[in-house]
PDB file of N, CA and C in Angstrom:
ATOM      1  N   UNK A   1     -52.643  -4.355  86.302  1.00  0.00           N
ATOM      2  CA  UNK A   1     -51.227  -4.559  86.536  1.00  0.00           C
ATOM      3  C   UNK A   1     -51.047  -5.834  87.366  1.00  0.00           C
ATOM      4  N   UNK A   2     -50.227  -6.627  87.156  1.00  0.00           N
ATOM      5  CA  UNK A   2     -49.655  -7.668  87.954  1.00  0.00           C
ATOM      6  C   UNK A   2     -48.379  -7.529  88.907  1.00  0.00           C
ATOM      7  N   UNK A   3     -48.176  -7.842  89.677  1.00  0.00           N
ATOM      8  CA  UNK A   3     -47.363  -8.032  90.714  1.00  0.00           C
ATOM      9  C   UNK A   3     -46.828  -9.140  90.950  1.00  0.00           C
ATOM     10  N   UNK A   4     -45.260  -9.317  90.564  1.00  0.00           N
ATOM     11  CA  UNK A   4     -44.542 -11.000  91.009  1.00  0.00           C
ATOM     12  C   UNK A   4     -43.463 -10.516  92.078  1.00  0.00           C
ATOM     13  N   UNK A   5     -44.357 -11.063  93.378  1.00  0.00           N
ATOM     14  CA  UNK A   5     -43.237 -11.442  94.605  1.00  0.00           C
ATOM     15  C   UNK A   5     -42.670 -13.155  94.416  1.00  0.00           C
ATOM     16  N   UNK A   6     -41.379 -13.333  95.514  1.00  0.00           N
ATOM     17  CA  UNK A   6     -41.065 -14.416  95.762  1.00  0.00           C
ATOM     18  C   UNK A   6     -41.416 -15.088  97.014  1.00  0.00           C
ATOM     19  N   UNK A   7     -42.031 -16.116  96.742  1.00  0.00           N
ATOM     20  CA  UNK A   7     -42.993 -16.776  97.727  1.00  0.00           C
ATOM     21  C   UNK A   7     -42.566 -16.698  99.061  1.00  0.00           C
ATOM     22  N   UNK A   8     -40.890 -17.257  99.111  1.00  0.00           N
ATOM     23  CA  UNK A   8     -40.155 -17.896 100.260  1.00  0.00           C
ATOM     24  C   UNK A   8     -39.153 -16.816 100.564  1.00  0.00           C
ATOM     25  N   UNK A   9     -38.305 -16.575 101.408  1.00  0.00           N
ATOM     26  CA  UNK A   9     -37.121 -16.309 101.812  1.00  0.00           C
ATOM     27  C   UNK A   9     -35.789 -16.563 100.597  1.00  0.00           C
ATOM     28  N   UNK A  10     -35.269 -15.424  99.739  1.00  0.00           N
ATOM     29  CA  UNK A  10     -33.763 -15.866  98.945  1.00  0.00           C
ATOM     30  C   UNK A  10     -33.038 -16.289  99.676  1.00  0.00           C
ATOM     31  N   UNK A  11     -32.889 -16.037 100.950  1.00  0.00           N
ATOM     32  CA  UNK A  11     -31.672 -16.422 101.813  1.00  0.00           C
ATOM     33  C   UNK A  11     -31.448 -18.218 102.338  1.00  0.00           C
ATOM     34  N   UNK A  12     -32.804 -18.410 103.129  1.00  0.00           N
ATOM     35  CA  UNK A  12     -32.905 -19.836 103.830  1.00  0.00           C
ATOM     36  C   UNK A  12     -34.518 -20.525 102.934  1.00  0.00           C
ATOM     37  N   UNK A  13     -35.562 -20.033 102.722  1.00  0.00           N
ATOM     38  CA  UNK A  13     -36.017 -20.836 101.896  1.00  0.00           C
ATOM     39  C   UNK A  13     -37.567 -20.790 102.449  1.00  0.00           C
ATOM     40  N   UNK A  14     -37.247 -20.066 103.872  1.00  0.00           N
ATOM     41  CA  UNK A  14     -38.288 -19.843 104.981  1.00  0.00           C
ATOM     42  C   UNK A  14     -39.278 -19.246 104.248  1.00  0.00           C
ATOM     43  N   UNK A  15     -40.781 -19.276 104.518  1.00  0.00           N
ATOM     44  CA  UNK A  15     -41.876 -18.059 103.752  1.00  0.00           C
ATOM     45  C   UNK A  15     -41.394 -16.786 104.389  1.00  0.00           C
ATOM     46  N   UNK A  16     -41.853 -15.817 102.674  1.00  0.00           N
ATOM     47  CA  UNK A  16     -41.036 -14.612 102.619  1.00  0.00           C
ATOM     48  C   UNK A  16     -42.066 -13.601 103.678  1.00  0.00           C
ATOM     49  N   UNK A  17     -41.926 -12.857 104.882  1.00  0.00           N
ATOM     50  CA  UNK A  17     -42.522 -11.589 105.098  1.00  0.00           C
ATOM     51  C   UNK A  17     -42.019 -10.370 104.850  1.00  0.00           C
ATOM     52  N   UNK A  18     -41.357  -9.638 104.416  1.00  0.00           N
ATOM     53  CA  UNK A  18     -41.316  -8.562 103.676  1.00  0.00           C
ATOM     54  C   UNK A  18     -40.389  -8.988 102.616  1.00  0.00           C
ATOM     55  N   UNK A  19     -40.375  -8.000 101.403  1.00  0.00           N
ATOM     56  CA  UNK A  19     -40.133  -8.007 100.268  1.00  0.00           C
ATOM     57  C   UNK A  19     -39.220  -6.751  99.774  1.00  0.00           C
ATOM     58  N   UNK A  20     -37.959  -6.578  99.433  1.00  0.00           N
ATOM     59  CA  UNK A  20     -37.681  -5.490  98.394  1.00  0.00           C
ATOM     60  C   UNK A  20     -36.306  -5.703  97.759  1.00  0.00           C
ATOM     61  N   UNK A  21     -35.836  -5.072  96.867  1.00  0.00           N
ATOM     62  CA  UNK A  21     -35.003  -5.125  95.804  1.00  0.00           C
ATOM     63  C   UNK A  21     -35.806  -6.007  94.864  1.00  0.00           C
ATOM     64  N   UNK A  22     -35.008  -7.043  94.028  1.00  0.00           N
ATOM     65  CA  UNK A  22     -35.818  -7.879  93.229  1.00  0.00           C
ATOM     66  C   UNK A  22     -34.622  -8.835  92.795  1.00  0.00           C
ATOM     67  N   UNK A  23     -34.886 -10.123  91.972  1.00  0.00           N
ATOM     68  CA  UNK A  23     -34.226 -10.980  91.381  1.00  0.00           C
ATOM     69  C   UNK A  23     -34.801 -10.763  89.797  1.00  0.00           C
ATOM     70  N   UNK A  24     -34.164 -11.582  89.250  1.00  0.00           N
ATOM     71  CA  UNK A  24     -34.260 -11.702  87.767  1.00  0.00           C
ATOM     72  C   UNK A  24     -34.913 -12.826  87.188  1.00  0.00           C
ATOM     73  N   UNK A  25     -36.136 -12.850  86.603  1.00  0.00           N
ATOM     74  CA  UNK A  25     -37.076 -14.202  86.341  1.00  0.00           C
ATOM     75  C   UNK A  25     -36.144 -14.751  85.080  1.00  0.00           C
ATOM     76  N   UNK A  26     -36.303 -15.923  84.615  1.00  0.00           N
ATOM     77  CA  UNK A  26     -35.769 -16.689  83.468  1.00  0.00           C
ATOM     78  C   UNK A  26     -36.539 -16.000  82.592  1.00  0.00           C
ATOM     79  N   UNK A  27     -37.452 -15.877  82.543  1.00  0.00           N
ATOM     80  CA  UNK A  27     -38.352 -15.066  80.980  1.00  0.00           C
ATOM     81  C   UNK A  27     -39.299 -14.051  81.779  1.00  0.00           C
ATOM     82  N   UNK A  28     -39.620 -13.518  80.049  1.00  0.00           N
ATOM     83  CA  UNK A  28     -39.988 -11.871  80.163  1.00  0.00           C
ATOM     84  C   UNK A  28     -41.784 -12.917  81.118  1.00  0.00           C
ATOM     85  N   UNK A  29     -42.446 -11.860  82.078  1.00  0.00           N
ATOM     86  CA  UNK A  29     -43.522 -11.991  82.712  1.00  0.00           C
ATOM     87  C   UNK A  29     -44.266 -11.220  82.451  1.00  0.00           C
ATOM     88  N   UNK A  30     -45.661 -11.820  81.925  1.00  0.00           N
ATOM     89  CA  UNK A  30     -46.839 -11.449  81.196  1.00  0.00           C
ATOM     90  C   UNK A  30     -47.075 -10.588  82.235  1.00  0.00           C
ATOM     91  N   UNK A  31     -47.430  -8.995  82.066  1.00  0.00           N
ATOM     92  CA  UNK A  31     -48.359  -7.985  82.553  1.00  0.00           C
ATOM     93  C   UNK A  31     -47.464  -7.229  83.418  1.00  0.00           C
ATOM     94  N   UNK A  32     -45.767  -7.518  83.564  1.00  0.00           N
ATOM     95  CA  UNK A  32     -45.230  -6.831  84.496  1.00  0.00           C
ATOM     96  C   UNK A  32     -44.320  -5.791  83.885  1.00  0.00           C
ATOM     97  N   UNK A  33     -43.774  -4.924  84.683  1.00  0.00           N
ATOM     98  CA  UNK A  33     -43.789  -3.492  83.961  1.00  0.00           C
ATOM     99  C   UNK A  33     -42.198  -3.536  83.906  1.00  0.00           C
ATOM    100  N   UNK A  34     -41.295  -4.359  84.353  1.00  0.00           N
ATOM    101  CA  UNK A  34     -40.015  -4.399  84.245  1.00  0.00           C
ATOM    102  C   UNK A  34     -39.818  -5.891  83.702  1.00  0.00           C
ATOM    103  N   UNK A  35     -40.928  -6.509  83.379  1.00  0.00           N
ATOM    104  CA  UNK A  35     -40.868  -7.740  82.166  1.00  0.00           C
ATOM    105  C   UNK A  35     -40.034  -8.609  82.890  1.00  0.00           C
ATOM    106  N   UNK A  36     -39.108  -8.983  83.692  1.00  0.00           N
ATOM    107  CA  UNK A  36     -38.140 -10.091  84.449  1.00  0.00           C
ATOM    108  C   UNK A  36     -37.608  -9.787  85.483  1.00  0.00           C
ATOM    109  N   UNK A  37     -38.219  -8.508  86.412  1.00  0.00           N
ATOM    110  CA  UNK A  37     -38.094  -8.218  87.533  1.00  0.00           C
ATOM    111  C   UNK A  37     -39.156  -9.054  88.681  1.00  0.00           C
ATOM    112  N   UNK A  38     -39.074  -9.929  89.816  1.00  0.00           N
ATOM    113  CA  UNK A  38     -39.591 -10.239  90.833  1.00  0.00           C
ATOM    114  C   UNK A  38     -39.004 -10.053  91.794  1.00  0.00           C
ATOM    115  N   UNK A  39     -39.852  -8.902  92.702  1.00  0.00           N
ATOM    116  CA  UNK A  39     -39.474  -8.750  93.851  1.00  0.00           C
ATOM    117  C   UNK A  39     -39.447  -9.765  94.956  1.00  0.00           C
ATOM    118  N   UNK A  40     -37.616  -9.136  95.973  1.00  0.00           N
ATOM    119  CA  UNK A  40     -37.012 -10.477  96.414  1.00  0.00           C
ATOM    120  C   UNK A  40     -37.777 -10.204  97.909  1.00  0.00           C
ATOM    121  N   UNK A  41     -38.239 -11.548  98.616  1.00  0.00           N
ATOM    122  CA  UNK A  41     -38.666 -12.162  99.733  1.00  0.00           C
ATOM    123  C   UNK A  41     -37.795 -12.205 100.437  1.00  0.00           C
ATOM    124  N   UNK A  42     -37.917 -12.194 101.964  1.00  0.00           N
ATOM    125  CA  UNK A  42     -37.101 -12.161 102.603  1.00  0.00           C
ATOM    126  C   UNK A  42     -38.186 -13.110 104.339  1.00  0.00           C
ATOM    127  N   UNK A  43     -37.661 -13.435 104.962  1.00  0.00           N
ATOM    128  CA  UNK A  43     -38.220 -13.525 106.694  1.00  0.00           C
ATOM    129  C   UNK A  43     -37.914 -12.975 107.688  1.00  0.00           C
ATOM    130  N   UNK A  44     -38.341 -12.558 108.501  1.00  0.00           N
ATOM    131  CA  UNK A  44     -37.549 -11.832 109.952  1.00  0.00           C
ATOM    132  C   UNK A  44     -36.297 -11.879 110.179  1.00  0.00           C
ATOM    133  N   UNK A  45     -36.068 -13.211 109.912  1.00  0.00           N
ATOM    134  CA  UNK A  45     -35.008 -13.528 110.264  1.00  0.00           C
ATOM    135  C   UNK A  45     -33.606 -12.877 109.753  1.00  0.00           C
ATOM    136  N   UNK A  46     -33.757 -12.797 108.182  1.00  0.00           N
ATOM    137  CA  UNK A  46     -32.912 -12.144 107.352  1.00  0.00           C
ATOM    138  C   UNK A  46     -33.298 -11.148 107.408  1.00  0.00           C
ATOM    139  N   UNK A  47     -34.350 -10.316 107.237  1.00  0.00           N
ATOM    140  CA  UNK A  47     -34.715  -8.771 107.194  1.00  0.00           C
ATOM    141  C   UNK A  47     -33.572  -7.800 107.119  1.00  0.00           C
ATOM    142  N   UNK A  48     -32.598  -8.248 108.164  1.00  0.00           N
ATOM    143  CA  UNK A  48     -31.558  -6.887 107.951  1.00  0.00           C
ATOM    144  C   UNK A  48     -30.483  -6.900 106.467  1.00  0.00           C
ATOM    145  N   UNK A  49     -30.731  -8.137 105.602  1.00  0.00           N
ATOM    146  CA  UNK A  49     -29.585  -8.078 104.811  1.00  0.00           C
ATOM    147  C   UNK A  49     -30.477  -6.647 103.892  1.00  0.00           C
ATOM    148  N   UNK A  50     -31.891  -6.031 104.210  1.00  0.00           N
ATOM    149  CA  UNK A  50     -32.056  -5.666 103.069  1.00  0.00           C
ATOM    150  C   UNK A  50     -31.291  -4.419 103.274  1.00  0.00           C
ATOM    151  N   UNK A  51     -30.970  -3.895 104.478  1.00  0.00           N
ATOM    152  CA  UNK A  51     -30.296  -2.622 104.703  1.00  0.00           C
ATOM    153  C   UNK A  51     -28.730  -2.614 104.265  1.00  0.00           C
ATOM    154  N   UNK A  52     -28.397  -4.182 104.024  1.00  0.00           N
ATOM    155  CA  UNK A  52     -27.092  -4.528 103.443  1.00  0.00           C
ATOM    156  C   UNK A  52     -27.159  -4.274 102.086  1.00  0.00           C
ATOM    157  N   UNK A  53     -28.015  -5.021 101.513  1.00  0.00           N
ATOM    158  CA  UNK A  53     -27.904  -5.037  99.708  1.00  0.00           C
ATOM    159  C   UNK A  53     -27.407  -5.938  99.262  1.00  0.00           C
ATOM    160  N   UNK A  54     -26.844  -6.976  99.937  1.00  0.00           N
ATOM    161  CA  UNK A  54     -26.205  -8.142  99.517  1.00  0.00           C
ATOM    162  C   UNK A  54     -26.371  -9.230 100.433  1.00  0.00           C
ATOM    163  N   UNK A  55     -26.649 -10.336  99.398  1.00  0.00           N
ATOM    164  CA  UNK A  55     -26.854 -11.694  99.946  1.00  0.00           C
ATOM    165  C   UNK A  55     -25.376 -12.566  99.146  1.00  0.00           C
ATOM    166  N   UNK A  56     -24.637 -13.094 100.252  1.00  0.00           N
ATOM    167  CA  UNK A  56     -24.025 -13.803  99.855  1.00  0.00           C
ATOM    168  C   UNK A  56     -24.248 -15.370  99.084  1.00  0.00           C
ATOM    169  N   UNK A  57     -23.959 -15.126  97.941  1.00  0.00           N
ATOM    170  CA  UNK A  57     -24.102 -16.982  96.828  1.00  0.00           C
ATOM    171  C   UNK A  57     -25.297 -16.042  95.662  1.00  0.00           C
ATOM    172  N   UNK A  58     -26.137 -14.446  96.007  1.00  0.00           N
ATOM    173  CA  UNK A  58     -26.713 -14.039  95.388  1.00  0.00           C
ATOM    174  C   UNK A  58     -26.439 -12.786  94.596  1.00  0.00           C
ATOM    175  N   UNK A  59     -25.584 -12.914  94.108  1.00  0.00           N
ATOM    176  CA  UNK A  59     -24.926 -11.444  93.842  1.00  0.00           C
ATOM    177  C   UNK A  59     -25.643 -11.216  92.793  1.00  0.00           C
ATOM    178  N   UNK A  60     -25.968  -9.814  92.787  1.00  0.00           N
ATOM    179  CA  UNK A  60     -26.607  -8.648  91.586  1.00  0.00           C
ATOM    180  C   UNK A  60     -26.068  -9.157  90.456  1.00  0.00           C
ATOM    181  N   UNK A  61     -26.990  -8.465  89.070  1.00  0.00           N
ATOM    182  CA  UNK A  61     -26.176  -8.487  87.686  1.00  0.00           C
ATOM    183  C   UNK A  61     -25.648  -7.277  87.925  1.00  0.00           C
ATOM    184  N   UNK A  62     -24.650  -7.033  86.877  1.00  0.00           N
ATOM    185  CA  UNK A  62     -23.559  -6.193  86.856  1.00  0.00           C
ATOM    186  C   UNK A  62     -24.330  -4.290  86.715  1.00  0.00           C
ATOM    187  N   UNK A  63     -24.066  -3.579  87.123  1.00  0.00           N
ATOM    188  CA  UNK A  63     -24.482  -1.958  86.783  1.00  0.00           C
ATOM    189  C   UNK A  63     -26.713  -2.295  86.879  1.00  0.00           C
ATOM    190  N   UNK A  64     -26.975  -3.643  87.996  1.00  0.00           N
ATOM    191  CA  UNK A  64     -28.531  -3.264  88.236  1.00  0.00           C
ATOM    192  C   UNK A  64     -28.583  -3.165  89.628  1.00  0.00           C
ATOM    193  N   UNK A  65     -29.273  -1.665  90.071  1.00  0.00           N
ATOM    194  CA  UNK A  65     -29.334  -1.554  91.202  1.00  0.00           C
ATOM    195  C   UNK A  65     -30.715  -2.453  91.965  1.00  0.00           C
ATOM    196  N   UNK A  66     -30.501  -2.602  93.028  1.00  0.00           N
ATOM    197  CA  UNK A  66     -31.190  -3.203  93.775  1.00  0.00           C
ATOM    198  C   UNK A  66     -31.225  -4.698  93.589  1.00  0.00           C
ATOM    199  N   UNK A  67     -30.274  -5.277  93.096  1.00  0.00           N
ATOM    200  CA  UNK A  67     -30.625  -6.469  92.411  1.00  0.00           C
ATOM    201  C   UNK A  67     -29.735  -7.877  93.454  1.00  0.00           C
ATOM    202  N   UNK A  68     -30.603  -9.046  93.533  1.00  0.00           N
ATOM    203  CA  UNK A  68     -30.181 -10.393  94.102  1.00  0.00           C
ATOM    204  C   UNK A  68     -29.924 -11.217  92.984  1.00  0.00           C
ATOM    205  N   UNK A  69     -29.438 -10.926  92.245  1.00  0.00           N
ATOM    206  CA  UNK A  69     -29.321 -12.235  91.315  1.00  0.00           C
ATOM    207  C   UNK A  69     -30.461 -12.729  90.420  1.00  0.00           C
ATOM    208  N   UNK A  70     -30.111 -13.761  90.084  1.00  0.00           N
ATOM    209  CA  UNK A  70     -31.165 -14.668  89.282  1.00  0.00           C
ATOM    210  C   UNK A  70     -32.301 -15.336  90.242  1.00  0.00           C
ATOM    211  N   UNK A  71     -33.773 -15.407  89.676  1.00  0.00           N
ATOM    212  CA  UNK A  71     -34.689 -15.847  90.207  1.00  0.00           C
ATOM    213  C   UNK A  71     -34.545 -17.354  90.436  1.00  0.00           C
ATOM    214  N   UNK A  72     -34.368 -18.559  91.837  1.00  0.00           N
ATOM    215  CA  UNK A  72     -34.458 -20.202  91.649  1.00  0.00           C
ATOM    216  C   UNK A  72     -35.742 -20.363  92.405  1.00  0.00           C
ATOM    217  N   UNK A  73     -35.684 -21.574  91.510  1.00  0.00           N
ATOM    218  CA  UNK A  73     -37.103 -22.563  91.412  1.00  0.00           C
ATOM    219  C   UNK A  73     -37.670 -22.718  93.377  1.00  0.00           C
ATOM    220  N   UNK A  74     -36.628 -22.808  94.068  1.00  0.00           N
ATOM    221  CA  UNK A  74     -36.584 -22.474  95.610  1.00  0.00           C
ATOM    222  C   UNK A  74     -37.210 -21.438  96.275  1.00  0.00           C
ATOM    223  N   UNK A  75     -37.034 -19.939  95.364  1.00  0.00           N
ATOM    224  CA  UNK A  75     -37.652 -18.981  95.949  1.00  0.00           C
ATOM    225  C   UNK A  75     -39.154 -19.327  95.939  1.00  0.00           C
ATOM    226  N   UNK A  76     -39.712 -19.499  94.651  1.00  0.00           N
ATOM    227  CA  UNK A  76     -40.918 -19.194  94.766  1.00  0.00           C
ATOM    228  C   UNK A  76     -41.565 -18.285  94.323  1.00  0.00           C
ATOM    229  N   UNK A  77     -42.786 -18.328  93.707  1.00  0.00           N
ATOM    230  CA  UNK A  77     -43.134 -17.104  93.129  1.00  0.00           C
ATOM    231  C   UNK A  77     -44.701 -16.549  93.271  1.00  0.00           C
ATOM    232  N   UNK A  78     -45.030 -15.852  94.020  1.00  0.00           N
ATOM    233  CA  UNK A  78     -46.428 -15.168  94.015  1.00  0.00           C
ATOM    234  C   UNK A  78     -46.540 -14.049  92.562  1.00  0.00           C
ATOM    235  N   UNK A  79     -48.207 -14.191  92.400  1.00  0.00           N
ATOM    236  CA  UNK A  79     -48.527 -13.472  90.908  1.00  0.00           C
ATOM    237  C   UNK A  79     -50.017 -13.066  91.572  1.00  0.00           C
ATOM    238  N   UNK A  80     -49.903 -11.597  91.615  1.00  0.00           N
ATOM    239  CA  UNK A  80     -50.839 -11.085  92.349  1.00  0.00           C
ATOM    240  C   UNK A  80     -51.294 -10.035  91.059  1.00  0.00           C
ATOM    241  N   UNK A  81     -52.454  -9.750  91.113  1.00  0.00           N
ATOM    242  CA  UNK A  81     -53.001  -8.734  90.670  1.00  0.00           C
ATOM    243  C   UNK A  81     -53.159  -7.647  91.310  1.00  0.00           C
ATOM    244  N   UNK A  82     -52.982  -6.434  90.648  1.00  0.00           N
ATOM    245  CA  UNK A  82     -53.549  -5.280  91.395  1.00  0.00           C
ATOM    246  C   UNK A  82     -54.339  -4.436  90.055  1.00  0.00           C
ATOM    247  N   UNK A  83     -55.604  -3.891  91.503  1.00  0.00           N
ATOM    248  CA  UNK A  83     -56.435  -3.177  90.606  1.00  0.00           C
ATOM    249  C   UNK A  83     -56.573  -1.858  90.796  1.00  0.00           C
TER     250      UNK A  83
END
């Protein structure tokens, strides 16, 4: 199985330390189990929007829970394996 986090922070751009909800990749991603799901990055700093659910300029697609928007070239993208 593969694993796609976002490298950096969605919010400021900062490297990401924790991770959850997800964004939406431009195309389907080889080996992942929701095919254009990457989970969204975040830094200390922002950490609390995740208890919000919303990032402002990042709004969800319509009826997907947990969702930041579309994946940018800014976030960043880690491709991890797991075994």
């Amino acid at each position: 199985m593969i694993d796609y986090n976002t490298k950096n922070c969605i919010v400021c751009g900062k490297e990401a330390e924790v991770w959850s909800g997800h964004v939406h990749y431009k195309k389907a991603l080889k080996g992942s189990t929701d095919k254009d799901m990457v989970t969204a990055g975040f830094c200390k700093e922002h950490e609390e929007i995740l208890h919000k659910g919303f990032v402002s300029g990042r709004e969800g697609l319509e009826d997907c829970e947990g969702c930041f928007g579309k994946w940018k070239k800014q976030d960043g993208l880690i491709i991890e394996e797991i075994k």
